[in-house]
Protein backbone atom coordinates (compact mmCIF):
# COMPACT_ATOMS: atom_id res chain seq x y z
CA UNK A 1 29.15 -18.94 58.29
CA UNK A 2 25.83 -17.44 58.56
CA UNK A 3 27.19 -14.21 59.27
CA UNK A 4 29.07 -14.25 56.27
CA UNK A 5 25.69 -15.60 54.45
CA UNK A 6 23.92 -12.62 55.65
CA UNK A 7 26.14 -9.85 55.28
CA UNK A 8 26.48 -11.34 51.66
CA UNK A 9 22.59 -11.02 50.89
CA UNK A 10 22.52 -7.96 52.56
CA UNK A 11 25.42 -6.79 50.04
CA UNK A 12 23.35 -8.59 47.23
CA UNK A 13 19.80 -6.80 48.35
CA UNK A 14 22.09 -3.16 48.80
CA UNK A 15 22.86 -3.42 45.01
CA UNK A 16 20.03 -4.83 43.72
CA UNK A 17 17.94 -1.99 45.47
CA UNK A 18 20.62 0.75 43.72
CA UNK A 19 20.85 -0.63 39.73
CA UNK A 20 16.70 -1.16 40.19
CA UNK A 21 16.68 2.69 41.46
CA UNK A 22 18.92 3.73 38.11
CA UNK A 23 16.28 1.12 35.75
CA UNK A 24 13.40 2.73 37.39
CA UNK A 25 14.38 5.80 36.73
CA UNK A 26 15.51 5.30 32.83
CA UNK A 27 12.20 3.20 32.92
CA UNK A 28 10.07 5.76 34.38
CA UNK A 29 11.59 8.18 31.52
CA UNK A 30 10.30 6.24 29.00
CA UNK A 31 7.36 5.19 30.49
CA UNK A 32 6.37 9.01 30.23
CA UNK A 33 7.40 9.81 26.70
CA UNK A 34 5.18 6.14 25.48
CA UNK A 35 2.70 7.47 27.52
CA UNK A 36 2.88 11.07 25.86
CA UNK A 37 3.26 9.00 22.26
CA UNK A 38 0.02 6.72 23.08
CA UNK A 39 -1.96 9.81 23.98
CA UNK A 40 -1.10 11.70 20.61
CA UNK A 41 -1.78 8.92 18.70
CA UNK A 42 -5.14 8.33 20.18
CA UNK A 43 -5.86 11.63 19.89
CA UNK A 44 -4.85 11.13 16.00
CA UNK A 45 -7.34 7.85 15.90
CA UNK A 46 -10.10 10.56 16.80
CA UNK A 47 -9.18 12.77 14.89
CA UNK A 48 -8.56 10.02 11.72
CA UNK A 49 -11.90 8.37 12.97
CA UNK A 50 -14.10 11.96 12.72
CA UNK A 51 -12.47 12.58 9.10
CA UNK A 52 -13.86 9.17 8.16
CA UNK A 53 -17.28 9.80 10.05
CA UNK A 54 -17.53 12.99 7.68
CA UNK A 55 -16.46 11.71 4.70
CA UNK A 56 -18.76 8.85 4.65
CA UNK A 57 -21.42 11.38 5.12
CA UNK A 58 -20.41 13.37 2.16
CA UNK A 59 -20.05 10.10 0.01
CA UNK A 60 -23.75 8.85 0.92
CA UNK A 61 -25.16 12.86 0.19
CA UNK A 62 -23.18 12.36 -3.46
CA UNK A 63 -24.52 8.84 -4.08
CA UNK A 64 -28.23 10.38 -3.22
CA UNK A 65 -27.42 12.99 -5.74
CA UNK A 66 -26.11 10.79 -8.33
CA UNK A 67 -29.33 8.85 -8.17
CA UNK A 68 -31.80 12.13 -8.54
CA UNK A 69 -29.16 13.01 -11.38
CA UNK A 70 -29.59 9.58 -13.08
CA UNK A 71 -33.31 9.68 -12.21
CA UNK A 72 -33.74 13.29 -14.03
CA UNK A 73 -31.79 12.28 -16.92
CA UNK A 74 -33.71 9.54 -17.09
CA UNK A 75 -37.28 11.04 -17.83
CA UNK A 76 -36.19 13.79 -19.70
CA UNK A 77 -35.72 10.92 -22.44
CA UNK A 78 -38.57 10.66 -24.61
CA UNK A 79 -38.75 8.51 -27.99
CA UNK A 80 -38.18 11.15 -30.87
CA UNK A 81 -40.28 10.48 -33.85
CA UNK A 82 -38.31 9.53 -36.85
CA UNK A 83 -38.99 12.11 -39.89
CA UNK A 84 -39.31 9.99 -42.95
CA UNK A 85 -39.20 12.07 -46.09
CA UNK A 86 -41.98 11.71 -48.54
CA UNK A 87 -41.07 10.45 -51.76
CA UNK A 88 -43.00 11.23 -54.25
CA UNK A 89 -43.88 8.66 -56.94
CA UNK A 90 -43.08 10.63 -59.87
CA UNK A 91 -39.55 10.85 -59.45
């Protein structure tokens, strides 16, 4: 009977050892294309994370410009005079 037991194991360890040799393989497969999909989308996050980087450098150099803008417009105001028209009494 323990013959039989271990010839059956042996069996059972034979074909486990062969369908985990055809999953590793299908699982190596797609281990390399996530692996090639993770490293184009972190190269993407750079790239996204640079684009932001500039763009919230051009947005501060406009808000600086808005304020000279606002600050120029600002004291080129001056209080005009109002021109009253004489009236003359004999009229």
């Amino acid at each position: 009977m323990r013959k039989n037991n271990t010839a059956g194991l042996l069996f059972a360890v034979a074909l486990g050892l062969s369908l985990i040799g055809c999953e590793d393989t299908k699982a190596r497969q797609e281990n390399e294309q996530l692996k090639a999909h993770v490293a184009e989308l972190v190269k993407e996050s750079g790239d996204l994370g640079n684009r932001v980087d500039a763009l919230t450098q051009e947005n501060a150099s406009l808000k600086q410009e808005n304020e000279q803008l606002k600050k120029k417009a600002n004291t080129k105001k001056t209080k005009k005079s109002k021109h009253h028209r004489s009236t003359s009494s004999g009229q």
